[in-house]
Protein backbone atom coordinates (compact mmCIF):
# COMPACT_ATOMS: atom_id res chain seq x y z
CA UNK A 1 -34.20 -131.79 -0.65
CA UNK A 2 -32.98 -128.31 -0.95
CA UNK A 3 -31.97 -127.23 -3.94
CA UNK A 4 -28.00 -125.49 -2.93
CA UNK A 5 -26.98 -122.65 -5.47
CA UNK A 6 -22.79 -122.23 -5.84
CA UNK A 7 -21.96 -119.25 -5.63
CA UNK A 8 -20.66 -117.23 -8.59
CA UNK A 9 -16.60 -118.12 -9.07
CA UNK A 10 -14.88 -115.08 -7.94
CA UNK A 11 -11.33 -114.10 -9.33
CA UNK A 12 -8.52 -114.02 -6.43
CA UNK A 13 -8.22 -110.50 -7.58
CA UNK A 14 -12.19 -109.51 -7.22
CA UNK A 15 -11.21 -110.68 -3.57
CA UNK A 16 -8.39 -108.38 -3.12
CA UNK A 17 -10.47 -105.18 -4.18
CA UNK A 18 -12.19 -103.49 -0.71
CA UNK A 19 -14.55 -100.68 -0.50
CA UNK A 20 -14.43 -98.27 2.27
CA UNK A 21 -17.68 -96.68 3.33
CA UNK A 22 -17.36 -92.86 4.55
CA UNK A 23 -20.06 -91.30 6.65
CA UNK A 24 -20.33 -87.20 7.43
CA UNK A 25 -22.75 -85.40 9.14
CA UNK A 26 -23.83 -81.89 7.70
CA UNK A 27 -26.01 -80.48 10.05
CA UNK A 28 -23.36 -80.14 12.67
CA UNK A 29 -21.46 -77.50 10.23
CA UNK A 30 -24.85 -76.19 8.82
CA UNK A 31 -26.01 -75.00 12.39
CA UNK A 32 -23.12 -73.57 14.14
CA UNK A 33 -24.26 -71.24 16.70
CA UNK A 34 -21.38 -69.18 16.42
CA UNK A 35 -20.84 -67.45 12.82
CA UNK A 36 -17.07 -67.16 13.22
CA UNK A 37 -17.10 -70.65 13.48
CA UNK A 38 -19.07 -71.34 10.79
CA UNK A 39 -17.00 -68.67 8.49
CA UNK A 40 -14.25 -69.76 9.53
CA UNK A 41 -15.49 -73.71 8.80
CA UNK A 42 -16.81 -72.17 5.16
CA UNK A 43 -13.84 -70.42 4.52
CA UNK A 44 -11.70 -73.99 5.20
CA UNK A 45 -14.26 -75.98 3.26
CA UNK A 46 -14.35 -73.68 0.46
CA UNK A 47 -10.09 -73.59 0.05
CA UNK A 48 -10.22 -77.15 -0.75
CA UNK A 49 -12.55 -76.43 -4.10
CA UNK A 50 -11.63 -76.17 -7.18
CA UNK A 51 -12.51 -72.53 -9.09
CA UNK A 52 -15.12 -74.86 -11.39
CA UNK A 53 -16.80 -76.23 -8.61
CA UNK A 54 -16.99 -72.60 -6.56
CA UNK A 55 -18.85 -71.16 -9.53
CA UNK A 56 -21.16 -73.90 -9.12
CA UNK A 57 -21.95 -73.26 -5.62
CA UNK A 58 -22.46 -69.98 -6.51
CA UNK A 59 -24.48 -70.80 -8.74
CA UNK A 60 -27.17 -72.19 -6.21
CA UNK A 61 -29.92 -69.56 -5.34
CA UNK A 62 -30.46 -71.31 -2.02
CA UNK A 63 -27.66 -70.75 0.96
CA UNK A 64 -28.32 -74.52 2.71
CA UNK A 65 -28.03 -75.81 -0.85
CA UNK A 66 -24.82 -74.26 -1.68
CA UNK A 67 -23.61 -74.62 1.90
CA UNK A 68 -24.06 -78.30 1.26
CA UNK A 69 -22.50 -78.69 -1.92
CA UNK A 70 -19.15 -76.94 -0.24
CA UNK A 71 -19.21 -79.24 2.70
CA UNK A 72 -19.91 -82.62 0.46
CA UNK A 73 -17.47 -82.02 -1.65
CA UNK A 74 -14.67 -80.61 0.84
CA UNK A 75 -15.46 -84.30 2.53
CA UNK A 76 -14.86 -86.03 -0.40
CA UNK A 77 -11.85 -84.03 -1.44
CA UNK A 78 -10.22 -84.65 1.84
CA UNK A 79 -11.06 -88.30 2.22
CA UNK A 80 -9.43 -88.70 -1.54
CA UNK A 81 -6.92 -86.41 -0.26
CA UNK A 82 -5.69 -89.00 2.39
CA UNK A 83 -5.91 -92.23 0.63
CA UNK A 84 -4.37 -90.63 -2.76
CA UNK A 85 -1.22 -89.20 -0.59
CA UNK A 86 -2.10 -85.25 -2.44
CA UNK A 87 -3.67 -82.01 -0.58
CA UNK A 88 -7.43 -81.89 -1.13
CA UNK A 89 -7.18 -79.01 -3.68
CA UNK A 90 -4.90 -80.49 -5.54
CA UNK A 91 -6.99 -83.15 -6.85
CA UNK A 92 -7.77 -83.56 -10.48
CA UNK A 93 -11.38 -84.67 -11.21
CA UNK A 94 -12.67 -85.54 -14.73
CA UNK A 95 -16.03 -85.52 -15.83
CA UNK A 96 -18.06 -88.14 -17.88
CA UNK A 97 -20.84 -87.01 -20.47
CA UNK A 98 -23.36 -87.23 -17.51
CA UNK A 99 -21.13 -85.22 -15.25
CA UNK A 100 -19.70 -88.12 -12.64
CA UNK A 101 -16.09 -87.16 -11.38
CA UNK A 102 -13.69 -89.24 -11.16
CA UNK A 103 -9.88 -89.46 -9.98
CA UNK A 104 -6.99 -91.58 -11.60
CA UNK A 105 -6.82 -94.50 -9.36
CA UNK A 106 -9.76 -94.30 -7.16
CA UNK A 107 -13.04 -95.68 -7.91
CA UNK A 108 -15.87 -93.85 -5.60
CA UNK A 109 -19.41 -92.41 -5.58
CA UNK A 110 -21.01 -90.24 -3.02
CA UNK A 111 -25.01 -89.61 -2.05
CA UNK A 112 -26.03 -87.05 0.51
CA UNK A 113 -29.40 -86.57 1.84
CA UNK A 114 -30.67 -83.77 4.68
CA UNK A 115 -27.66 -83.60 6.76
CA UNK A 116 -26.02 -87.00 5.84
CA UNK A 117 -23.26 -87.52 3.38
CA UNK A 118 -21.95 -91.06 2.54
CA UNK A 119 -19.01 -91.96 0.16
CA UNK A 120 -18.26 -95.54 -1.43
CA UNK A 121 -14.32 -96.21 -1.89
CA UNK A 122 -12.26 -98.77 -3.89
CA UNK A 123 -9.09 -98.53 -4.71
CA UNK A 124 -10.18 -100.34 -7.90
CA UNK A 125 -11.27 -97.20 -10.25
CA UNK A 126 -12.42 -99.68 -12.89
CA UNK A 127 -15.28 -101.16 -10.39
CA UNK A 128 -18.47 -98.72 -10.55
CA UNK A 129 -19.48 -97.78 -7.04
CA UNK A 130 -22.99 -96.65 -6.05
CA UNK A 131 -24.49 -95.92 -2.58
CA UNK A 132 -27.74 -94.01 -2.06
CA UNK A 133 -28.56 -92.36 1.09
CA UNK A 134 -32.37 -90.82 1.17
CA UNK A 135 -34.13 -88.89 4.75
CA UNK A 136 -37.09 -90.78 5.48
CA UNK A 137 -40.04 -88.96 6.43
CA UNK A 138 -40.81 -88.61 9.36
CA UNK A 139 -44.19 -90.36 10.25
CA UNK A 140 -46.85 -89.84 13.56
CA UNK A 141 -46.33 -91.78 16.51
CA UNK A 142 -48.93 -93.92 17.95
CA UNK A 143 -51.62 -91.01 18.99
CA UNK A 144 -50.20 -88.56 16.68
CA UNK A 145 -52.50 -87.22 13.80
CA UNK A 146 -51.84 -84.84 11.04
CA UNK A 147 -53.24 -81.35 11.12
CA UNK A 148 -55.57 -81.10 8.42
């Protein structure tokens, strides 16, 4: 006989709470062939930032780093944006000891990786969200060998 494990009891109001999954890509806005495009994209990006989180791109030595940091968290500024009902740079964040944002009302967490951004939504802010998104390596094909 099989041994048949219940499942945990769930409250009616653990099944109310939904989480929305949010994908963007970066490389599209990282390699625009056409630089007023991509100012014009940076410039956009950047006007949804708060002045705190400007200095820290600024703070990054490396242009694809800080380029990323604008676009990651312009996406999750205007994803908030639209399910919180406020303009994107007119969202309050606060800051735990170990530096996670939040926002009154919205529980979330966001990974990028490469040129992939995800975000995790609830519109529970007590449940704690995590996603992870990592670029695999890319490995040989069949007949492929390293250069050594």
């Amino acid at each position: 006989k099989a041994l048949v494990v219940p499942p945990p009891r769930v409250s009616q109001a653990q099944i109310a709470v939904c989480v929305h999954i949010w994908r963007a890509s970066l490389s599209q806005h990282l390699t625009l062939a056409d630089s007023r495009k991509a100012c014009a994209l940076h410039n956009a990006c950047a006007s949804y930032l708060s002045v705190d989180e400007i200095q820290r791109a600024n703070n990054s030595s490396n242009p694809k780093t800080r380029q990323q940091f604008i676009f990651v968290r312009a996406f999750v500024r205007k994803v908030l944006s639209a399910y919180l009902g406020i303009p994107p740079n007119e969202i309050d964040f606060k800051y735990s000891a170990m530096g996670k944002p939040s926002v009154h009302g919205m529980g979330f967490n966001v990974s990028h990786s490469e040129d992939v951004a995800l975000l995790a939504l609830s519109s529970e802010s007590k449940i704690e969200l995590g996603i992870d998104v990592e670029c695999a390596a890319r490995r040989p094909r069949n007949g492929e060998t390293a250069e050594q």
